[in-house]
C-alpha atoms as a PDB file:
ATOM      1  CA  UNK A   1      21.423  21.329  17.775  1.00  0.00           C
ATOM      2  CA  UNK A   2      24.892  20.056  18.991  1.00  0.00           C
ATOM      3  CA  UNK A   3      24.843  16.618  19.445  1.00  0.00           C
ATOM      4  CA  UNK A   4      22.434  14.974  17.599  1.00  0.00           C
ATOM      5  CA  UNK A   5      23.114  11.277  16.316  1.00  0.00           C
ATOM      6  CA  UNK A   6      23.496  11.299  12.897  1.00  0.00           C
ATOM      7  CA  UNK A   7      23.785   8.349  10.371  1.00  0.00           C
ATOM      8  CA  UNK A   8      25.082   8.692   7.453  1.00  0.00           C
ATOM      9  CA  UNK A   9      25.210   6.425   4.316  1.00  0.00           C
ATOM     10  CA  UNK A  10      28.065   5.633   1.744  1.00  0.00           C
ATOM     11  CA  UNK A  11      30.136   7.465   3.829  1.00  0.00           C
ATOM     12  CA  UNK A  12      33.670   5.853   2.539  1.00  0.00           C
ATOM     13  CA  UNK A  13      34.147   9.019  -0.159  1.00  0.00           C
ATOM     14  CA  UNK A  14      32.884  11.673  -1.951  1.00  0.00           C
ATOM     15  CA  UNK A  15      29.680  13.658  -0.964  1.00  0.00           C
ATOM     16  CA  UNK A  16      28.786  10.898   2.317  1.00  0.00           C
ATOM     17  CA  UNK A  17      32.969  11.445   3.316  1.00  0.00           C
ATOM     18  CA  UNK A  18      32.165  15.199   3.690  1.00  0.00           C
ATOM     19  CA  UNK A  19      28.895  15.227   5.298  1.00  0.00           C
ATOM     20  CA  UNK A  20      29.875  13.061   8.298  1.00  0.00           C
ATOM     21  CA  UNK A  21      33.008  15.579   9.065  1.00  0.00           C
ATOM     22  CA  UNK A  22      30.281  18.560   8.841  1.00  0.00           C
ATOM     23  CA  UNK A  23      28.153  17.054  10.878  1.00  0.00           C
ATOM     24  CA  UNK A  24      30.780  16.104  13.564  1.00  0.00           C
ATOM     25  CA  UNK A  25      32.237  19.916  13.051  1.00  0.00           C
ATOM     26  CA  UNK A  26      28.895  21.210  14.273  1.00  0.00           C
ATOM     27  CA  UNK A  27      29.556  18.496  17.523  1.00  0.00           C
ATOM     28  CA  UNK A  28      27.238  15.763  16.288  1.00  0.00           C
ATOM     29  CA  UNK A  29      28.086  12.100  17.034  1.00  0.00           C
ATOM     30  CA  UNK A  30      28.255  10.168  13.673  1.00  0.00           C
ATOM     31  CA  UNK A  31      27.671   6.103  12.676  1.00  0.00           C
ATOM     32  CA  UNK A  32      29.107   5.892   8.969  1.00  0.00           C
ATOM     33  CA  UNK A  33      27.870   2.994   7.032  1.00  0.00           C
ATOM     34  CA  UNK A  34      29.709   1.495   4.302  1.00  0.00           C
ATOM     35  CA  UNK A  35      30.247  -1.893   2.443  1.00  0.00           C
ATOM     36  CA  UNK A  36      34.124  -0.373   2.312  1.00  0.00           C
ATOM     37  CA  UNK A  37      35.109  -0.477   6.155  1.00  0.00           C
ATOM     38  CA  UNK A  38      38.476   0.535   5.291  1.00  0.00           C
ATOM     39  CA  UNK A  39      37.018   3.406   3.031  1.00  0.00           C
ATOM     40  CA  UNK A  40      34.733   4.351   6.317  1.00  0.00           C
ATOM     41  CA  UNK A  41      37.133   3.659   8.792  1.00  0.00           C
ATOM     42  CA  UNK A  42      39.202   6.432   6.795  1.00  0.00           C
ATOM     43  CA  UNK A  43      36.305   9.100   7.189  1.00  0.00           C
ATOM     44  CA  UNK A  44      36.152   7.922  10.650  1.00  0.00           C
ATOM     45  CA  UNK A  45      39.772   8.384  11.563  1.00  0.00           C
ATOM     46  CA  UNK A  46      39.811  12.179  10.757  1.00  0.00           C
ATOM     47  CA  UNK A  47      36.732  13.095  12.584  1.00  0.00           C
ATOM     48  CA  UNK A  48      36.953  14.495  16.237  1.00  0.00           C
ATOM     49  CA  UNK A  49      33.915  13.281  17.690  1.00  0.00           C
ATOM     50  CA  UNK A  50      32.805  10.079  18.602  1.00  0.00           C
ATOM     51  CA  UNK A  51      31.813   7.641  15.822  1.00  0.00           C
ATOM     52  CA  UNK A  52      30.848   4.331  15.080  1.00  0.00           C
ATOM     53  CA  UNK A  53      31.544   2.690  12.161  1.00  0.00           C
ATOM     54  CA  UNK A  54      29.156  -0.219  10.133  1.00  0.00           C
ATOM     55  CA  UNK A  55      30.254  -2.281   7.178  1.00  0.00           C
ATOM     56  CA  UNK A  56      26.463  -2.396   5.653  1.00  0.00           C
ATOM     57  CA  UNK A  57      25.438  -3.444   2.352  1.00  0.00           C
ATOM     58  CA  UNK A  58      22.315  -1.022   2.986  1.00  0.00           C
ATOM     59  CA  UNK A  59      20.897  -2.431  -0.196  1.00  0.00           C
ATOM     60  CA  UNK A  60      19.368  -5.587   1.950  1.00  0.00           C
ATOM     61  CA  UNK A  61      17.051  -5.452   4.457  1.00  0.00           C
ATOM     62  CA  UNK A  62      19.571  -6.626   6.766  1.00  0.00           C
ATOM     63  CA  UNK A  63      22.068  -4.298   5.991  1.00  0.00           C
ATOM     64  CA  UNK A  64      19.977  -1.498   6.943  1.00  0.00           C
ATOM     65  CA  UNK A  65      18.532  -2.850   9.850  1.00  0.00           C
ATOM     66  CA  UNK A  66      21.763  -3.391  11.344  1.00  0.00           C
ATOM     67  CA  UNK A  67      22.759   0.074  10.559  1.00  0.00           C
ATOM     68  CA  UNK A  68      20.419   1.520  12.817  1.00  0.00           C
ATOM     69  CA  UNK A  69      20.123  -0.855  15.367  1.00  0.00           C
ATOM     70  CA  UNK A  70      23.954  -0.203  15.739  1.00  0.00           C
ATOM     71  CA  UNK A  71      23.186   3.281  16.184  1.00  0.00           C
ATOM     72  CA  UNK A  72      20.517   2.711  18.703  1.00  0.00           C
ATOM     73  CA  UNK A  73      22.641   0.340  20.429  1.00  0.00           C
ATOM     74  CA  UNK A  74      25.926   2.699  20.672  1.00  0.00           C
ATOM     75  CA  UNK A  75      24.069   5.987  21.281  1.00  0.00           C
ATOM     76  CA  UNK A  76      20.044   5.460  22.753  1.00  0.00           C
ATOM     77  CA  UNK A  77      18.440   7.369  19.483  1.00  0.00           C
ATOM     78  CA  UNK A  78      18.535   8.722  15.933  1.00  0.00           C
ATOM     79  CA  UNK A  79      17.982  11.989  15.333  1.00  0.00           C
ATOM     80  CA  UNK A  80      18.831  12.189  11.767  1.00  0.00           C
ATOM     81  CA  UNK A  81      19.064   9.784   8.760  1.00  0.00           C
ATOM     82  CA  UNK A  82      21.596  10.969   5.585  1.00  0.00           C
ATOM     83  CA  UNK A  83      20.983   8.773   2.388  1.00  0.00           C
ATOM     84  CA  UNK A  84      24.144   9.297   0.057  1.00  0.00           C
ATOM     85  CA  UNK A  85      24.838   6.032  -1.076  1.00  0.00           C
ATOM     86  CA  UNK A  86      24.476   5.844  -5.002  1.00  0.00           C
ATOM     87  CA  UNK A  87      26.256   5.286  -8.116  1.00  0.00           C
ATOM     88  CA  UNK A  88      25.869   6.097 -11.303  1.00  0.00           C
ATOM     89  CA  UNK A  89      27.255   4.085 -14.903  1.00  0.00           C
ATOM     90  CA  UNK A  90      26.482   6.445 -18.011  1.00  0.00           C
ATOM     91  CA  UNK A  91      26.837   5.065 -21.583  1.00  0.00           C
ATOM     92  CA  UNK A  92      23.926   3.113 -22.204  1.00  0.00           C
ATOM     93  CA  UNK A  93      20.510   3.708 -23.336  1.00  0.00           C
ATOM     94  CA  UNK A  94      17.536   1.665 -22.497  1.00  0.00           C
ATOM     95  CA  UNK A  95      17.783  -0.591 -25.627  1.00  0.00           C
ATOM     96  CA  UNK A  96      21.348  -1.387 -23.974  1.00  0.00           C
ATOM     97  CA  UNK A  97      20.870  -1.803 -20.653  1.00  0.00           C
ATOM     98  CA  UNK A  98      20.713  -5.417 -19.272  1.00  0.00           C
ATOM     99  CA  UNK A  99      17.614  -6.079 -16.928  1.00  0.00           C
ATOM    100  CA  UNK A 100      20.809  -6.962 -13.888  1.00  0.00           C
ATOM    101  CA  UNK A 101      22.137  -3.638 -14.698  1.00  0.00           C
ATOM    102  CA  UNK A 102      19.132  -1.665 -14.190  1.00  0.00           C
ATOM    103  CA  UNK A 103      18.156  -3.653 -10.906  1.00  0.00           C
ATOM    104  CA  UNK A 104      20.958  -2.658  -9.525  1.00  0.00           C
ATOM    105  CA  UNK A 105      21.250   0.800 -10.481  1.00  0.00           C
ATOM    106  CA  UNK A 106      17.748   1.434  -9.169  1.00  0.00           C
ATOM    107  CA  UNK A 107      18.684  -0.794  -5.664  1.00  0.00           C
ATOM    108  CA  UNK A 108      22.067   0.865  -5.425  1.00  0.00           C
ATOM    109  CA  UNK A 109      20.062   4.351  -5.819  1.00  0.00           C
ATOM    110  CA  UNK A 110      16.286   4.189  -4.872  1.00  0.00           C
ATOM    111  CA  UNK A 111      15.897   0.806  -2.423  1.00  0.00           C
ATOM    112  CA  UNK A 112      18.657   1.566  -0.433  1.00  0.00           C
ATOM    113  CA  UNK A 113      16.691   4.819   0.583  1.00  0.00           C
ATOM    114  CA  UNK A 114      13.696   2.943   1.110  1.00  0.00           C
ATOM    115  CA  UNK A 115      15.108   0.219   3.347  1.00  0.00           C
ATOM    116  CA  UNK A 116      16.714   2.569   5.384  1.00  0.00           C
ATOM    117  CA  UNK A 117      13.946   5.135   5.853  1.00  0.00           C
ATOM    118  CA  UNK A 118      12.003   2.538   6.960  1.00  0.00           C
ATOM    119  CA  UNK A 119      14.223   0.845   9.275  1.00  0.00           C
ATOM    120  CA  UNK A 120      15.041   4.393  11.477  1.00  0.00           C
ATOM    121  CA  UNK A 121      11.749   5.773  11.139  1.00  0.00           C
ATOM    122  CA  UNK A 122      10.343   4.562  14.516  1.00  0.00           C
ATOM    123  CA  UNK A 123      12.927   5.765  15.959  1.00  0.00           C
ATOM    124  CA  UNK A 124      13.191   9.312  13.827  1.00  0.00           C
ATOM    125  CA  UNK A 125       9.393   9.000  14.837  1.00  0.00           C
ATOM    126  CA  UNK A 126      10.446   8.541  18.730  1.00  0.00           C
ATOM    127  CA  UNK A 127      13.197  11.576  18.258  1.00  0.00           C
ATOM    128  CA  UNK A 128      10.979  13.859  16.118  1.00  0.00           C
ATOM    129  CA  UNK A 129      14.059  13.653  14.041  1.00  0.00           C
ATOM    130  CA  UNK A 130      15.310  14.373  10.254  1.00  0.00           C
ATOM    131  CA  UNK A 131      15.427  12.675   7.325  1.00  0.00           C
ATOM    132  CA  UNK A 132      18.116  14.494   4.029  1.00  0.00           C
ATOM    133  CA  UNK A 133      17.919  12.323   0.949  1.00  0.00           C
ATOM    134  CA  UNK A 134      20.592  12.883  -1.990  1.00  0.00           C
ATOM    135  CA  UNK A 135      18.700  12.614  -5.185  1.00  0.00           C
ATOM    136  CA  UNK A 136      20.569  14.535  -8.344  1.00  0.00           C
ATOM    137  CA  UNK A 137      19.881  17.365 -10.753  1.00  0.00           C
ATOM    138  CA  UNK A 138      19.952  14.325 -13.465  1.00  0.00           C
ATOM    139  CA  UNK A 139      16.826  12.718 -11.784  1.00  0.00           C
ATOM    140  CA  UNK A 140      15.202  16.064 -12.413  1.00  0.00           C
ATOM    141  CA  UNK A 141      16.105  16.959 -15.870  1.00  0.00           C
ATOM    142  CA  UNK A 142      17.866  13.956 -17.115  1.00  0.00           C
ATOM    143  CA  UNK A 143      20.768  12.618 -18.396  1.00  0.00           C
ATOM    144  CA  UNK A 144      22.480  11.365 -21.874  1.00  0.00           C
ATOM    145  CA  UNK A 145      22.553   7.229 -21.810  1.00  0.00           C
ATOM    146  CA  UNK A 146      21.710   6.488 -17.881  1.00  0.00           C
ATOM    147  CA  UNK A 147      18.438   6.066 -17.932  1.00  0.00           C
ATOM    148  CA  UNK A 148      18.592   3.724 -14.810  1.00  0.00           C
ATOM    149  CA  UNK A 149      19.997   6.445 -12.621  1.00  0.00           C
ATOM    150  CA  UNK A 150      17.955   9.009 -14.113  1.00  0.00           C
ATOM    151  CA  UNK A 151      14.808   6.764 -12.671  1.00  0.00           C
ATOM    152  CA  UNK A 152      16.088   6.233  -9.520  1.00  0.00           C
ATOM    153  CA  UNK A 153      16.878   9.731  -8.650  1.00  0.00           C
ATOM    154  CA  UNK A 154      13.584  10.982  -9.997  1.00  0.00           C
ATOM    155  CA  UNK A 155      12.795   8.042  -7.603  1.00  0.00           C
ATOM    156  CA  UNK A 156      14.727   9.326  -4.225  1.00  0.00           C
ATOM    157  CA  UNK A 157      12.471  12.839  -5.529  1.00  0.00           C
ATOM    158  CA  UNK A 158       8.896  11.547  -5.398  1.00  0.00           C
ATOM    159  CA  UNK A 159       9.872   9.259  -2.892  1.00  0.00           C
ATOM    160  CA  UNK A 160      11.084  12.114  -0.201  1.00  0.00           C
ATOM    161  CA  UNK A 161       7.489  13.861  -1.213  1.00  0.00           C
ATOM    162  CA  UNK A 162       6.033  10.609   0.263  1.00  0.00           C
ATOM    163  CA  UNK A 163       7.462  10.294   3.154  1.00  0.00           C
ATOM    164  CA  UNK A 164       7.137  13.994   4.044  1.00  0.00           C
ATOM    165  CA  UNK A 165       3.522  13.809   3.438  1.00  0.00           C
ATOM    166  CA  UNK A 166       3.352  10.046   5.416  1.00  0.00           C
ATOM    167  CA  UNK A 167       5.126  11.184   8.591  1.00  0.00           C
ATOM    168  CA  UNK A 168       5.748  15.156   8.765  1.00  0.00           C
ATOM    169  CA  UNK A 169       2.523  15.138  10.738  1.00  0.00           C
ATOM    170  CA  UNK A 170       4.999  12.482  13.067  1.00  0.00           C
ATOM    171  CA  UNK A 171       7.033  14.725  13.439  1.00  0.00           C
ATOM    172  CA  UNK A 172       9.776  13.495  11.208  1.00  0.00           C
ATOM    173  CA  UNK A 173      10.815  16.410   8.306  1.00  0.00           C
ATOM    174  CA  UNK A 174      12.186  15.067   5.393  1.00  0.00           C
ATOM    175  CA  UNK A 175      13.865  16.532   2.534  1.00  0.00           C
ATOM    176  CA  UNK A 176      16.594  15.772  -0.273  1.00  0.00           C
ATOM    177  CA  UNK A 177      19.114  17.089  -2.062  1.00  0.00           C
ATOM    178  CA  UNK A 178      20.247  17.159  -5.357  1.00  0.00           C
ATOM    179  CA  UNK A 179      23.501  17.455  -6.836  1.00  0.00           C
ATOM    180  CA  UNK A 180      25.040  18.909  -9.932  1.00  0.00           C
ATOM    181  CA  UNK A 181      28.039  17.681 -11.089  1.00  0.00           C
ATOM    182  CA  UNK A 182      30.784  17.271  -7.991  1.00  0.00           C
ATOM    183  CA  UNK A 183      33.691  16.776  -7.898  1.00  0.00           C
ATOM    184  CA  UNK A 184      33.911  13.138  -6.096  1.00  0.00           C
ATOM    185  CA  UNK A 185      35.666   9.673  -6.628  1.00  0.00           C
ATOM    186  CA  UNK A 186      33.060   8.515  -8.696  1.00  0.00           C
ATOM    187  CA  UNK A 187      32.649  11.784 -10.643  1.00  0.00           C
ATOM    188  CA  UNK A 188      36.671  11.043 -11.452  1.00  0.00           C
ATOM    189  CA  UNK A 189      35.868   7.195 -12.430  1.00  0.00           C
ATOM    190  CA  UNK A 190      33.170   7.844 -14.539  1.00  0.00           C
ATOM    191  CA  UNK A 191      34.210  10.876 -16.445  1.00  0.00           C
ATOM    192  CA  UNK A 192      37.365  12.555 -18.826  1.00  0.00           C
ATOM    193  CA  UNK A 193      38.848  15.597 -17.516  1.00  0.00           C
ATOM    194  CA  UNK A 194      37.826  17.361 -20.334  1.00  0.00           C
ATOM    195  CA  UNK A 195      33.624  15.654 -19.641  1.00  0.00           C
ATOM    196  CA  UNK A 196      33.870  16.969 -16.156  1.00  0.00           C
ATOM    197  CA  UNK A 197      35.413  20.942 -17.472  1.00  0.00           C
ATOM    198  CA  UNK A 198      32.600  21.051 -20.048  1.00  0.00           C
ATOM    199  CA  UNK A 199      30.175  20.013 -17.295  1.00  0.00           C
ATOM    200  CA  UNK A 200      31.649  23.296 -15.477  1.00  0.00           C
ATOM    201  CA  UNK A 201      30.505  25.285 -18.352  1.00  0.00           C
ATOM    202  CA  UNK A 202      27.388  24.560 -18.309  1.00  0.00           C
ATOM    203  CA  UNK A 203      27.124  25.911 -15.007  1.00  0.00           C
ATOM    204  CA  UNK A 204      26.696  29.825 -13.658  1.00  0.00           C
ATOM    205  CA  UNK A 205      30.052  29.517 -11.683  1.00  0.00           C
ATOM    206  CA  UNK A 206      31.703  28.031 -14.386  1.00  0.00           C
ATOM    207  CA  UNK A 207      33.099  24.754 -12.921  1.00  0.00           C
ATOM    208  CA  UNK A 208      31.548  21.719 -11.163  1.00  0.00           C
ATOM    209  CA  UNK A 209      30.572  21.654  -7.368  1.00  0.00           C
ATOM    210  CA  UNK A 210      32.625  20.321  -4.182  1.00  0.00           C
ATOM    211  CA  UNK A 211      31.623  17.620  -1.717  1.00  0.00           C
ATOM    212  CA  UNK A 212      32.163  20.180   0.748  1.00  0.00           C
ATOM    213  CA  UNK A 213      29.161  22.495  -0.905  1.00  0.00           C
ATOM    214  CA  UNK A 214      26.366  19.418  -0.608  1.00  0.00           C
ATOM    215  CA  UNK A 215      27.869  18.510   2.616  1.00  0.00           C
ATOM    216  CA  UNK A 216      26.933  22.068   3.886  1.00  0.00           C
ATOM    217  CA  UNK A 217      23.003  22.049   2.542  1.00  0.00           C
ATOM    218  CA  UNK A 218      22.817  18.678   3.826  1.00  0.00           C
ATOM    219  CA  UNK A 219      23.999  19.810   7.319  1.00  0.00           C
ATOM    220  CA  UNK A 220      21.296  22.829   6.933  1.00  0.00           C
ATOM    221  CA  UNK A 221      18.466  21.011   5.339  1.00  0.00           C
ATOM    222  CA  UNK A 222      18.626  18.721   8.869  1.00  0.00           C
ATOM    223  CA  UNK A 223      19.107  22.104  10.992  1.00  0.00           C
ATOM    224  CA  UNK A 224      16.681  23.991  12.916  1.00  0.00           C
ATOM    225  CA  UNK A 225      17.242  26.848   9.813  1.00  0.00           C
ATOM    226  CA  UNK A 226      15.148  24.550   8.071  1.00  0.00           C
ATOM    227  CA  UNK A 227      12.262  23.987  10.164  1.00  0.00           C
ATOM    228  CA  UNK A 228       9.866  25.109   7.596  1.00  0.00           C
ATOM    229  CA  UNK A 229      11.051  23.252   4.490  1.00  0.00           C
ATOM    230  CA  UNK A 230       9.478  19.868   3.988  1.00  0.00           C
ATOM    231  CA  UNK A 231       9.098  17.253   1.341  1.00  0.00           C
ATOM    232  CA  UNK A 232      11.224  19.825  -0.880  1.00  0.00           C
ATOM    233  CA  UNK A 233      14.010  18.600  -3.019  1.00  0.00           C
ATOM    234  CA  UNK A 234      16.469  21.568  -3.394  1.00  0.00           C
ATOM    235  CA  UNK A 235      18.999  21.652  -6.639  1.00  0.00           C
ATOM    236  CA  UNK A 236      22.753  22.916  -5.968  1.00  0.00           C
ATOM    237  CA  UNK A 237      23.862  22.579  -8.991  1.00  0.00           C
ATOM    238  CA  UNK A 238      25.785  26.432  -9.379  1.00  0.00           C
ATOM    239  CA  UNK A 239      22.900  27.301 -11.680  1.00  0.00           C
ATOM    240  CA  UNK A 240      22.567  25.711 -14.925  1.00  0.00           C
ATOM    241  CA  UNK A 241      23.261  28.030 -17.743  1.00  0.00           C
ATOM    242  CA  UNK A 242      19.413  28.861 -19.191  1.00  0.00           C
ATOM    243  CA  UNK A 243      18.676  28.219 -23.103  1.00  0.00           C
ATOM    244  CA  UNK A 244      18.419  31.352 -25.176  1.00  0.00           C
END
């Protein structure tokens, strides 16, 4: 499976940072898209493969588009699409959530995924290619006060069913991912040490995931190990303690 072209989204930090160096550690050839191109250019700058790199806001139609017609341009195809890019703001409910803030939660999150699903599948179609969407354990149990996320990640979920059902028979597999709590930039921004150590307990393995540890599904979930997995959203969240 060496080789493939891979693009991968929000891939300045975090969970999108370590993806594109497991995918280039298996030999694939990356294009990292960012709106930080110094963030991406960093990602791209410890990877040993060739890359391209695309300062994309790929929450407009343009954005996307260029994306993948950079791709196309740089390396003939696209054999697999990686939607990371996301954010998350917790501490409001609905009642305090401004209409502008939950637009852009749910474009930052959701339409991102759609715009660039649809602008690489003719070619995913073309390479009978992949498609690994990062939803989040919150869009699939909830969250405390981020009820914007929470829809937009249930979103990526039902969304990814879609899209399996729409173009497996294509040839294009699709699936998603979705995070527990990691340990990424955002992660840091948005929560306490002591938030993210109580978030650890809650877990089986008694402390929050990696980057490294979604990077490595996500690198799977587009493998040939795969092959038989579609339209599935798998949880790695180190097992969330059960209720007695």
């Amino acid at each position: 499976m060496a080789g493939r072209v891979v693009l991968v989204t929000g891939a300045a930090d975090g969970i999108g940072q370590a993806t594109a160096h497991a995918f280039a550690a298996a030999g694939d050839l990356l294009v990292l898209v960012d709106v930080s191109g110094e963030g991406a250019a960093t990602t791209a700058a410890g990877i040993g493969t060739e890359v391209e790199v695309v300062v994309a806001d790929v929450t407009s139609e343009a954005g996307t588009v260029a994306a993948v017609d950079t791709a196309v341009r740089r390396f003939g195809r696209l054999d697999v699409l990686v939607n990371v890019v996301g954010g998350s703001r917790p501490g409001k409910t609905v009642v305090d959530l401004t209409l502008d803030e939950w637009n852009i939660l749910l474009a930052l999150n959701l339409t991102s995924t759609f715009l660039m699903c649809r602008a690489a599948l003719p070619h995913l179609v073309e390479a009978s290619g992949t498609i690994v969407n990062v939803s989040s354990g919150a869009g699939l149990r909830g969250m405390k006060a981020n009820p914007g996320y929470v829809a937009a990640k249930a979103g990526v979920a039902a969304l990814t069913r879609a899209l399996a059902i729409d173009h497996g028979p294509a040839g294009v597999r699709v699936n998603a991912v979705a995070p527990g709590p990691i340990r990424t930039p955002l992660m840091r921004r948005n929560r306490t040490p002591d938030e993210i150590a109580g978030m650890g307990s809650l877990s089986l393995t008694g402390r929050i995931g990696e980057p490294e540890e979604i990077a490595a599904v996500i690198v799977w979930l587009a493998g040939d190990g795969a092959s038989y997995l579609m339209g599935q959203t798998l949880e790695v969240d180190g097992g969330v303690t059960p209720a007695i």
